[in-house]
N, C-alpha and C. Protein backbone atom coordinates (compact mmCIF):
# COMPACT_ATOMS: atom_id res chain seq x y z
N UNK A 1 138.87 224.45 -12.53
CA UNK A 1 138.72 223.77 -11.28
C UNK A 1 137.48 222.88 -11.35
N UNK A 2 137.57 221.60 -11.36
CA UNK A 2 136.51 220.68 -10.87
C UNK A 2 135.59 220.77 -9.73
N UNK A 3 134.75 221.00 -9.11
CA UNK A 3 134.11 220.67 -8.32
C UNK A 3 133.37 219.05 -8.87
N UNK A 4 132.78 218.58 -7.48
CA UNK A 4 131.78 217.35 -7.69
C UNK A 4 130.56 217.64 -6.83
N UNK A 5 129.74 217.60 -7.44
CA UNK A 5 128.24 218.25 -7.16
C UNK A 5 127.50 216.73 -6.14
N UNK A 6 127.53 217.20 -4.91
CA UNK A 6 126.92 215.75 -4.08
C UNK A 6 125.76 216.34 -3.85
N UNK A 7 124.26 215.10 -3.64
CA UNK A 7 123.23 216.22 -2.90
C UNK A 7 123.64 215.77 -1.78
N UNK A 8 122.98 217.25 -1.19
CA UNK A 8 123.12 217.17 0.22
C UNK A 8 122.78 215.88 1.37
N UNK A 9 122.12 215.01 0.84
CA UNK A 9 121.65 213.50 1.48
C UNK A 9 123.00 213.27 1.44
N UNK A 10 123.99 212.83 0.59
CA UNK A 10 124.78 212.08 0.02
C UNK A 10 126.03 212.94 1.00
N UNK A 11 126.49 214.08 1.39
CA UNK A 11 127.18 214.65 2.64
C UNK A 11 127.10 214.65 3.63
N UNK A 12 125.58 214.86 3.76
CA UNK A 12 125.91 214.54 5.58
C UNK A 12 125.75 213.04 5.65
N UNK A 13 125.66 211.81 4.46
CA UNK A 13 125.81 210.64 4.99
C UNK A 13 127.48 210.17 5.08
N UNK A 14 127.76 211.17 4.58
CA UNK A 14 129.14 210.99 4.51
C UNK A 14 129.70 211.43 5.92
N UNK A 15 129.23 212.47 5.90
CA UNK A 15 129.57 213.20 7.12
C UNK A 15 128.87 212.38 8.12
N UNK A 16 127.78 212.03 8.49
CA UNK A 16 127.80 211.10 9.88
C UNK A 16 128.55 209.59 10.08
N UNK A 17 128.60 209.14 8.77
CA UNK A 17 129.82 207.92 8.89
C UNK A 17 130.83 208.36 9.38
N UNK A 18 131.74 209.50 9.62
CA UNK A 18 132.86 209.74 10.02
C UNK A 18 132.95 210.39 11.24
N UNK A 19 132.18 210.77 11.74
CA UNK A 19 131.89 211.79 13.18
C UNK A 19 131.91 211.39 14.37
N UNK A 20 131.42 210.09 14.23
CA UNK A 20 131.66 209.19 15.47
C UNK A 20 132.33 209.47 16.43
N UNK A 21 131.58 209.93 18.06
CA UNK A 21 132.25 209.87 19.03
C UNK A 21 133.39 208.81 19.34
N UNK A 22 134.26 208.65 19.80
CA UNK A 22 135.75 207.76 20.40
C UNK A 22 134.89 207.07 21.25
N UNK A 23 135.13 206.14 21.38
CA UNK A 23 134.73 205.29 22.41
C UNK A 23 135.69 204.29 23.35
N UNK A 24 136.16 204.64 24.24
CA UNK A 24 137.45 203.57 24.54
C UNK A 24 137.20 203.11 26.29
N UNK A 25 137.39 201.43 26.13
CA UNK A 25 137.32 200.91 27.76
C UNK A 25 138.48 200.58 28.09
N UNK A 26 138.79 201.03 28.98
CA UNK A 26 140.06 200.88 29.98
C UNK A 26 140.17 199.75 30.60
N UNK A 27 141.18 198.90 30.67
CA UNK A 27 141.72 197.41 30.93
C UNK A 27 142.38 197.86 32.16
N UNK A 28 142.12 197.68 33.65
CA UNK A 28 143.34 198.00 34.52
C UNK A 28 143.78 196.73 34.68
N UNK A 29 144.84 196.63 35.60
CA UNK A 29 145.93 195.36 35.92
C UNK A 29 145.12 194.15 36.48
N UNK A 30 145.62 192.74 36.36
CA UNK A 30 145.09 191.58 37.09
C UNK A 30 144.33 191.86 38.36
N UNK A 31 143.54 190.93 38.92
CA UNK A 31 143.08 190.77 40.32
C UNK A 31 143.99 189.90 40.78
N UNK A 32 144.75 189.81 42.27
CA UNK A 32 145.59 189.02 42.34
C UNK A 32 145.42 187.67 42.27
N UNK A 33 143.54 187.84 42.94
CA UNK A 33 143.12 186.54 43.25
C UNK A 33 142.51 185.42 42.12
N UNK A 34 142.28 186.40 41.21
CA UNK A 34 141.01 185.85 40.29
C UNK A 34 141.87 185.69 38.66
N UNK A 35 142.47 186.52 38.83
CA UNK A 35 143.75 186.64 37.36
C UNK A 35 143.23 187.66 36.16
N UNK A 36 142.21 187.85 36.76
CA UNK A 36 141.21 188.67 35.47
C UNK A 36 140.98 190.00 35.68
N UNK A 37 141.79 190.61 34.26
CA UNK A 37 141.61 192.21 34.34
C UNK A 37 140.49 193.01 33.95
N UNK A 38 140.03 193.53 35.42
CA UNK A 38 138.53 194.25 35.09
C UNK A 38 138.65 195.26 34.00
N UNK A 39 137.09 195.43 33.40
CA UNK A 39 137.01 196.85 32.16
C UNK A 39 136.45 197.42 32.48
N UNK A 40 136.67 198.62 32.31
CA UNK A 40 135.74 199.64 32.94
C UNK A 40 135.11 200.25 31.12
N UNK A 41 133.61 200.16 30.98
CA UNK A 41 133.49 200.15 29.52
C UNK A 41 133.08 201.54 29.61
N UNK A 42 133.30 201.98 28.48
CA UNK A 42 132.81 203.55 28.15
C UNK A 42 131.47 203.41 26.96
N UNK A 43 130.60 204.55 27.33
CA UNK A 43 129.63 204.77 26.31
C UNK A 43 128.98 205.33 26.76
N UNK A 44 127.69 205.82 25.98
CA UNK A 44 126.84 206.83 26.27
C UNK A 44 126.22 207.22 27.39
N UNK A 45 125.96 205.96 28.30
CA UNK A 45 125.92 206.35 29.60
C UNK A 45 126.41 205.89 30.50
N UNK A 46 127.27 206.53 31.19
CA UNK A 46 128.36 206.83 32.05
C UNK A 46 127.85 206.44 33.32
N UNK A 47 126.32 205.91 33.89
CA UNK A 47 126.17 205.82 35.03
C UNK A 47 125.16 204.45 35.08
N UNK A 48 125.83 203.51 35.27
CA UNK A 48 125.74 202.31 34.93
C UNK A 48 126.23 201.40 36.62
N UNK A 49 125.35 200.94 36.78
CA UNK A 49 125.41 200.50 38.28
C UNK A 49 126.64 199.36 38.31
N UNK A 50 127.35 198.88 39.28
CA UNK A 50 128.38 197.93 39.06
C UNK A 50 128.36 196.79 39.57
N UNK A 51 126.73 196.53 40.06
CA UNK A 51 126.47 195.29 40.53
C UNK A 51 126.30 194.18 39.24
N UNK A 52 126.46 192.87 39.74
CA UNK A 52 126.42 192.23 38.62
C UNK A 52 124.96 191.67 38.78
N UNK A 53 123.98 192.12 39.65
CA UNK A 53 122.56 192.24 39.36
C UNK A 53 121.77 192.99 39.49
N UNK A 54 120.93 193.30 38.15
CA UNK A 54 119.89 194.38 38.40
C UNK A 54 118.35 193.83 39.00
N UNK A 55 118.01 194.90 39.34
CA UNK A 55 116.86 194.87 40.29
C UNK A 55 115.62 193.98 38.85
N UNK A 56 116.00 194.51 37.36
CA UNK A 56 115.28 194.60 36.37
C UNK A 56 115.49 193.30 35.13
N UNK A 57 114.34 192.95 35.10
CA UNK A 57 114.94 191.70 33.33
C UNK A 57 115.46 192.94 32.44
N UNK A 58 116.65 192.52 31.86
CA UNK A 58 117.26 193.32 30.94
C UNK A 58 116.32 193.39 29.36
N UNK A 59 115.30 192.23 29.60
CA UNK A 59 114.52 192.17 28.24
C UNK A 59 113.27 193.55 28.80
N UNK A 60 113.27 194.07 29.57
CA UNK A 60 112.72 195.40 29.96
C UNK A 60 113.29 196.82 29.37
N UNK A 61 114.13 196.55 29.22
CA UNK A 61 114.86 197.55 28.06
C UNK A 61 114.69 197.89 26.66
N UNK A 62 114.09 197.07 25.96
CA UNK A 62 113.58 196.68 24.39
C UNK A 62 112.87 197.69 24.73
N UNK A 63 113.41 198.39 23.59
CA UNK A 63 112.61 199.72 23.25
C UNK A 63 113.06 200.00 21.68
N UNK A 64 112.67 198.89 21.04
CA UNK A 64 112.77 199.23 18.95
C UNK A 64 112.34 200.29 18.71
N UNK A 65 111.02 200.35 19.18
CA UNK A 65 110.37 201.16 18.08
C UNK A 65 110.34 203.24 18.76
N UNK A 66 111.07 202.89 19.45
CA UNK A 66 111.67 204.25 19.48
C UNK A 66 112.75 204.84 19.20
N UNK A 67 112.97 206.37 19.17
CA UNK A 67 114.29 206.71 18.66
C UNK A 67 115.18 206.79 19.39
N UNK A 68 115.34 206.27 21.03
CA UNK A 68 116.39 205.71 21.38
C UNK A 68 116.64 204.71 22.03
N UNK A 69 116.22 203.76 20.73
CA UNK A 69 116.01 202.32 20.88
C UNK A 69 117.47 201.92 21.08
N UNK A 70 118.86 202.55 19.99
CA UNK A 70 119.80 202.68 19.89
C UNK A 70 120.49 202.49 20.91
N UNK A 71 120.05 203.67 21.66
CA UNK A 71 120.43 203.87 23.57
C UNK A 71 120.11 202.80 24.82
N UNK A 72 118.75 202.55 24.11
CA UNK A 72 118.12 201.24 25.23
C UNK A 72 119.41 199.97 25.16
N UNK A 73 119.54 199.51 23.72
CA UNK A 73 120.01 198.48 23.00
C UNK A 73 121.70 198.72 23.47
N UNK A 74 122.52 199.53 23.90
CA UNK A 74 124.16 200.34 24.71
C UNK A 74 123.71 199.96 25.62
N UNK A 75 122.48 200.37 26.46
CA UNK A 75 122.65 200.06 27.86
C UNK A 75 122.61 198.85 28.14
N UNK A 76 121.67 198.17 27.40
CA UNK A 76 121.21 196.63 27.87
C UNK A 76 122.97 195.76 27.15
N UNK A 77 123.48 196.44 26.76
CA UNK A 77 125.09 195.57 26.16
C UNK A 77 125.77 195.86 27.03
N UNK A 78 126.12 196.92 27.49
CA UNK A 78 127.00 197.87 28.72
C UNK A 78 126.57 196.50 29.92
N UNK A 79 124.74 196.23 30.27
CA UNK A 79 124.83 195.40 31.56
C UNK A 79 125.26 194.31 31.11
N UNK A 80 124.55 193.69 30.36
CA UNK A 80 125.40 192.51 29.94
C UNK A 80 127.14 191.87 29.89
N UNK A 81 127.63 193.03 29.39
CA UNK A 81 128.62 193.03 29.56
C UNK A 81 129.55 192.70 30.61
N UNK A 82 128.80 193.65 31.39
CA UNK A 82 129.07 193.50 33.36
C UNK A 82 129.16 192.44 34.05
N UNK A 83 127.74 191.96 33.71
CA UNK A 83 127.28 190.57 34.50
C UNK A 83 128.32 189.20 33.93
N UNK A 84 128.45 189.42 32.68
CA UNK A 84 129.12 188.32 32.07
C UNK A 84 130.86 188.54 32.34
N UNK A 85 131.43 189.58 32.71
CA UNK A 85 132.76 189.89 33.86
C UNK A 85 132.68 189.59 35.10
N UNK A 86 131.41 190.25 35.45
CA UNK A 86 131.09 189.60 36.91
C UNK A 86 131.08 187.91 37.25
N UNK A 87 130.08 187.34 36.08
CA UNK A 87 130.49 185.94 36.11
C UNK A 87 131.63 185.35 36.19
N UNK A 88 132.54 185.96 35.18
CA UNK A 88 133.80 185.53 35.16
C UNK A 88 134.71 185.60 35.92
N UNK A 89 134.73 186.74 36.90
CA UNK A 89 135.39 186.73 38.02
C UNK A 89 134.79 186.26 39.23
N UNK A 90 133.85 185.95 39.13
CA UNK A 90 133.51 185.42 40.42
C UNK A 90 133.95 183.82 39.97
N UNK A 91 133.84 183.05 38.82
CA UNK A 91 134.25 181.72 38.94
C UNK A 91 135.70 181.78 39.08
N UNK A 92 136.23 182.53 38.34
CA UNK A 92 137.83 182.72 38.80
C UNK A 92 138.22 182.14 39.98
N UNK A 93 137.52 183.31 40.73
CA UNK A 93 138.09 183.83 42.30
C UNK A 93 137.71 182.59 43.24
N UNK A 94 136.47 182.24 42.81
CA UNK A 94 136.28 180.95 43.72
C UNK A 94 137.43 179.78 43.38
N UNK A 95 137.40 179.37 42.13
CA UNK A 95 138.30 178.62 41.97
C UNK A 95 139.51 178.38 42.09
N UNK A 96 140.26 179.73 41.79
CA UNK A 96 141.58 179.94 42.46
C UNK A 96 141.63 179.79 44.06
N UNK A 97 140.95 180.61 44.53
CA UNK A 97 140.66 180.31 46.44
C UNK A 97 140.87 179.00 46.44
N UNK A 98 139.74 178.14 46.14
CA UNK A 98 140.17 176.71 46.29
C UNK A 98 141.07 175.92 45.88
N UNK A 99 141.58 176.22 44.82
CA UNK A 99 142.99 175.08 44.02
C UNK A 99 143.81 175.92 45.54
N UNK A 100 144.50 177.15 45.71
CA UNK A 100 145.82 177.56 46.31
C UNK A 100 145.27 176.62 47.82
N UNK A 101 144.12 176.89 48.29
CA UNK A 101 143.93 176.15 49.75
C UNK A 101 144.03 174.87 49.64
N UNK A 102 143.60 174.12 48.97
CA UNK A 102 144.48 172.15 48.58
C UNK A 102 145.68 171.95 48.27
N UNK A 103 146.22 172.69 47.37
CA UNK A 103 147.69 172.82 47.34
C UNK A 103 148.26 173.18 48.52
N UNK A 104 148.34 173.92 49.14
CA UNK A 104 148.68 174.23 50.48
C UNK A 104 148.38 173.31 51.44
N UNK A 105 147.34 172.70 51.67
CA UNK A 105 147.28 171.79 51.92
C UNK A 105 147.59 170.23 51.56
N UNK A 106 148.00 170.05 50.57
CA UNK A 106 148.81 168.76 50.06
C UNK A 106 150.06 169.22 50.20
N UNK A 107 150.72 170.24 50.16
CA UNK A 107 152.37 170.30 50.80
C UNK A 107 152.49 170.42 51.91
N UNK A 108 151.66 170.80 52.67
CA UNK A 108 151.73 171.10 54.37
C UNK A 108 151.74 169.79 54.76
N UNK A 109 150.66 168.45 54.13
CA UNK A 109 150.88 166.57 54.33
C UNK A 109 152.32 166.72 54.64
N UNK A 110 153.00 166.98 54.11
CA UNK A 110 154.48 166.48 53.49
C UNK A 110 155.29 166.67 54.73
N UNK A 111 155.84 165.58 55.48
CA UNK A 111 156.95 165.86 56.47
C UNK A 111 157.99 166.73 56.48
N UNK A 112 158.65 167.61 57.53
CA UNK A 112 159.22 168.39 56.82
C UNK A 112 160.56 167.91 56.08
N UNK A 113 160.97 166.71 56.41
CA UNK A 113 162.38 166.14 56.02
C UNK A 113 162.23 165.40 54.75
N UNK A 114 160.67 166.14 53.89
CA UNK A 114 160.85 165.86 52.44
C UNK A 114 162.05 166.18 51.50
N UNK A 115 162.28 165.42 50.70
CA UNK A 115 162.99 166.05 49.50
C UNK A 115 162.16 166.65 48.33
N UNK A 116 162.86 167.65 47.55
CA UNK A 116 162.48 167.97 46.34
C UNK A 116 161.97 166.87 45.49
N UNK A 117 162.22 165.61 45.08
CA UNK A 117 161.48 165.22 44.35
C UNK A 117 160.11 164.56 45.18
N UNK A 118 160.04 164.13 46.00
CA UNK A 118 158.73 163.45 47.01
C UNK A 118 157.68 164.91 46.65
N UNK A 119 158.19 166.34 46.92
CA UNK A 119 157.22 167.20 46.67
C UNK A 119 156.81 167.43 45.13
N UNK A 120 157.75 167.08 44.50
CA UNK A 120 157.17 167.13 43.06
C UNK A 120 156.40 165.83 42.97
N UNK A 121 156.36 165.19 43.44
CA UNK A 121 155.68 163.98 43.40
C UNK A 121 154.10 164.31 43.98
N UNK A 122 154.07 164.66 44.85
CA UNK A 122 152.88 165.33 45.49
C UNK A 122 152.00 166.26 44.87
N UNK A 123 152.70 167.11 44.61
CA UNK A 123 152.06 168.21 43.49
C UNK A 123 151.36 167.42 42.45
N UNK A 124 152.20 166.78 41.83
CA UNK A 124 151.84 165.56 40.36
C UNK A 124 150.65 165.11 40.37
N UNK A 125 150.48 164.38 41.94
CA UNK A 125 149.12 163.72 42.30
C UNK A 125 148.27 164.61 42.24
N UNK A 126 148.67 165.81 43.56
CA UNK A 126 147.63 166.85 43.26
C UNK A 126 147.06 167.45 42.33
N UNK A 127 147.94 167.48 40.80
CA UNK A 127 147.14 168.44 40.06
C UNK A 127 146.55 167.41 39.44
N UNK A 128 146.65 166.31 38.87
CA UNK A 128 146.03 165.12 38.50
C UNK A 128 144.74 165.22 39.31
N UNK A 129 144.73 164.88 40.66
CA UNK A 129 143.21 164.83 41.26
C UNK A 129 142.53 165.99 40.90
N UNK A 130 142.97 167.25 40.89
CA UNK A 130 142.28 168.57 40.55
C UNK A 130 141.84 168.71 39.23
N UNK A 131 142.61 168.36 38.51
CA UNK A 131 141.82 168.51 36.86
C UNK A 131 140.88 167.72 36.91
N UNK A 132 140.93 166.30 37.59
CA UNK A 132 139.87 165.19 37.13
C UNK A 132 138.60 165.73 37.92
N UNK A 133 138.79 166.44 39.37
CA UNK A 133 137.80 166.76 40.13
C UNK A 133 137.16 167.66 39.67
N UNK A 134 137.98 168.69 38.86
CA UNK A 134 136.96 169.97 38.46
C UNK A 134 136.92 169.75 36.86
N UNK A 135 136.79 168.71 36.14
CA UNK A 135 136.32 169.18 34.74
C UNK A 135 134.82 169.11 34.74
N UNK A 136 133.87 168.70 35.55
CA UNK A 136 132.50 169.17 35.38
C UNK A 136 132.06 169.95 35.32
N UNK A 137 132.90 170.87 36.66
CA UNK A 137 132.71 172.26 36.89
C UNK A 137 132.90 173.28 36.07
N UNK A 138 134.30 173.00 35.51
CA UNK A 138 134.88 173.77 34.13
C UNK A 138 133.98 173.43 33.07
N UNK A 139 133.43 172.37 32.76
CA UNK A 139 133.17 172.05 31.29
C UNK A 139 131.36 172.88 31.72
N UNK A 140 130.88 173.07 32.83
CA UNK A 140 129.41 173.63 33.22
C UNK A 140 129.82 175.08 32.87
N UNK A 141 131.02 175.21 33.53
CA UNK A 141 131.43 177.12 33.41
C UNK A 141 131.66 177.71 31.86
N UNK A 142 132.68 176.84 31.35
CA UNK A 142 132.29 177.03 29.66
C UNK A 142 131.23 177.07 28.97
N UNK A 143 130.58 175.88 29.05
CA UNK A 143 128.98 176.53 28.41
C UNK A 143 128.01 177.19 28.70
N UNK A 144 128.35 177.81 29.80
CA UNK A 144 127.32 178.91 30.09
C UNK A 144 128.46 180.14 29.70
N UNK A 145 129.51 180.30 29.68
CA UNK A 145 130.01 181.48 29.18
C UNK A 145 129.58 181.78 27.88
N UNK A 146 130.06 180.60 27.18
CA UNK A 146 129.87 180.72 25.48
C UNK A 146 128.40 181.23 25.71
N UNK A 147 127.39 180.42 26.12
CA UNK A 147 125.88 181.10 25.44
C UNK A 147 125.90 182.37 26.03
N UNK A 148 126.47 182.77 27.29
CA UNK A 148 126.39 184.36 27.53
C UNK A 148 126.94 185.10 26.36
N UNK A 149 128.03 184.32 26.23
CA UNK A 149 128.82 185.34 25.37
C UNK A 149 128.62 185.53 23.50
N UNK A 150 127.42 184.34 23.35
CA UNK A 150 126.83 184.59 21.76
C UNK A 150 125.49 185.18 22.18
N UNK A 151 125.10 185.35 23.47
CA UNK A 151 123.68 186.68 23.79
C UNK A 151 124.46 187.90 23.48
N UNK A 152 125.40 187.96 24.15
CA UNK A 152 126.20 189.48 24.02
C UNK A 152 126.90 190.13 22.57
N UNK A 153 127.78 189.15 22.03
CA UNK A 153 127.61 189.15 20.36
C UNK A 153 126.50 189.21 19.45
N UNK A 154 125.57 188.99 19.60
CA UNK A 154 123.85 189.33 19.17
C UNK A 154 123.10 190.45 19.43
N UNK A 155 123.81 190.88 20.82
CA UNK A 155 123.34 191.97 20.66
C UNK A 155 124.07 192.71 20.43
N UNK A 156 125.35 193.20 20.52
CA UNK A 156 126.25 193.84 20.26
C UNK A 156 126.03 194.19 18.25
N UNK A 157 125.54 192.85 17.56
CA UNK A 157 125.30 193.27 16.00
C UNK A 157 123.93 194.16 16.15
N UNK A 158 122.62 193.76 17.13
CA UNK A 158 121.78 194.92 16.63
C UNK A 158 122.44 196.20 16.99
N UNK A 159 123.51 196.30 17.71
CA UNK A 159 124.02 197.76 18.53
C UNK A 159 124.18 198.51 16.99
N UNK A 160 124.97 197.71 16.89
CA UNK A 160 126.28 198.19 15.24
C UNK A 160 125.25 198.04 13.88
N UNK A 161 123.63 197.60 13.95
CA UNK A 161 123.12 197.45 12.94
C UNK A 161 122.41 198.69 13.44
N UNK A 162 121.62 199.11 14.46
CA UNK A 162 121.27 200.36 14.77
C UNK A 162 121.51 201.61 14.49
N UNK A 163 122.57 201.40 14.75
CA UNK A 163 123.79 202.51 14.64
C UNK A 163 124.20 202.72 12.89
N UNK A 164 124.29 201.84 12.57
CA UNK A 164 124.05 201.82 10.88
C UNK A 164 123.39 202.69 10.29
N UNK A 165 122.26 201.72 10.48
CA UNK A 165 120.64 202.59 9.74
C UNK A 165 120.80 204.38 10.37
N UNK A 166 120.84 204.86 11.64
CA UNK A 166 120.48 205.94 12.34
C UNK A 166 121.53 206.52 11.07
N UNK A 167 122.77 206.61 11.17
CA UNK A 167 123.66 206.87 10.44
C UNK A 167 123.31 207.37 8.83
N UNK A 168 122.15 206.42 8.50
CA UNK A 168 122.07 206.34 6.84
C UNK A 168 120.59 207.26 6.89
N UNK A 169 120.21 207.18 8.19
CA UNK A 169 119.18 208.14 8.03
C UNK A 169 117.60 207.59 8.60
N UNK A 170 117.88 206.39 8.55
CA UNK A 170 116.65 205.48 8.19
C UNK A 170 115.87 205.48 10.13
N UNK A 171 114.53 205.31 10.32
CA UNK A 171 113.83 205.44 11.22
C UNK A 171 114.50 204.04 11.92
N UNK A 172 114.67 203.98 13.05
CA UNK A 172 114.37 202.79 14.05
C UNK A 172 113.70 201.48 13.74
């Protein structure tokens, strides 16, 4: 019978690469208004406020050089996370509110002894004026998502580089 002689460093690094708690966030259904399905994220701590502002700069959280810098570095991703959903549904929701109330209001113009094509005709105009009216707005809302969302990918790698090292053994 073979055995293979590991030192013990070399097992439990094995063994903490594989041990890993599950971690899973739950997607529930659309908002009717906004179209966007909230997450409810899971991780180490479970009590995570649901406002999309804290009382606190999230750069108040940096805590490297301790050993649960790891933990600081989850929570401050967990808010982030939030705020940058929260963003997103709040531009949603406003925006949808407003496109359905002009639309509604550009078919309500319409006499009622329109025909089907005069209202497709209407609509036509309408969404024409609406794209041209809101691409500032859209093209302002995109680039502030993206840079939210390469803060949150940045930190999300120190999460997973943290989590690394702790793993391999190595100090904070």
């Amino acid at each position: 019978m073979l055995v293979s002689r590991r030192s013990p460093l070399t097992l439990r690094a094995l063994r903490l690469l594989h041990s890993s708690a599950r971690i899973c966030d739950y997607v529930g259904p659309p908002d009717p208004i906004s179209n966007i399905r909230p997450v409810l994220y899971d991780g180490p701590t479970s009590t995570i406020a649901e406002s999309s502002r804290h009382p606190y700069s999230l750069n108040e959280f940096r805590d490297d050089d301790s050993d649960t810098g790891t933990d600081t570095l989850e929570y401050q991703l967990k808010l982030q996370r939030q705020q940058l959903d929260a963003f997103n549904d709040t531009f949603w929701r406003d925006t949808n509110t407003r496109f359905e109330a002009a639309k509604a209001a550009a078919v309500n113009d319409l006499p009622s002894h329109a025909t089907a094509e005069q209202r497709e005709d209407r609509l036509g105009e309408f969404y024409k004026h609406w794209v041209l009216q809101e691409t500032t707005r859209q093209r302002e809302y995109d680039s502030e998502w993206r840079r939210r969302s390469m803060e949150e990918i940045k930190l999300a790698a120190r999460v997973s580089y943290q989590k690394f090292k702790a793993r391999l053994g190595f100090a904070s």
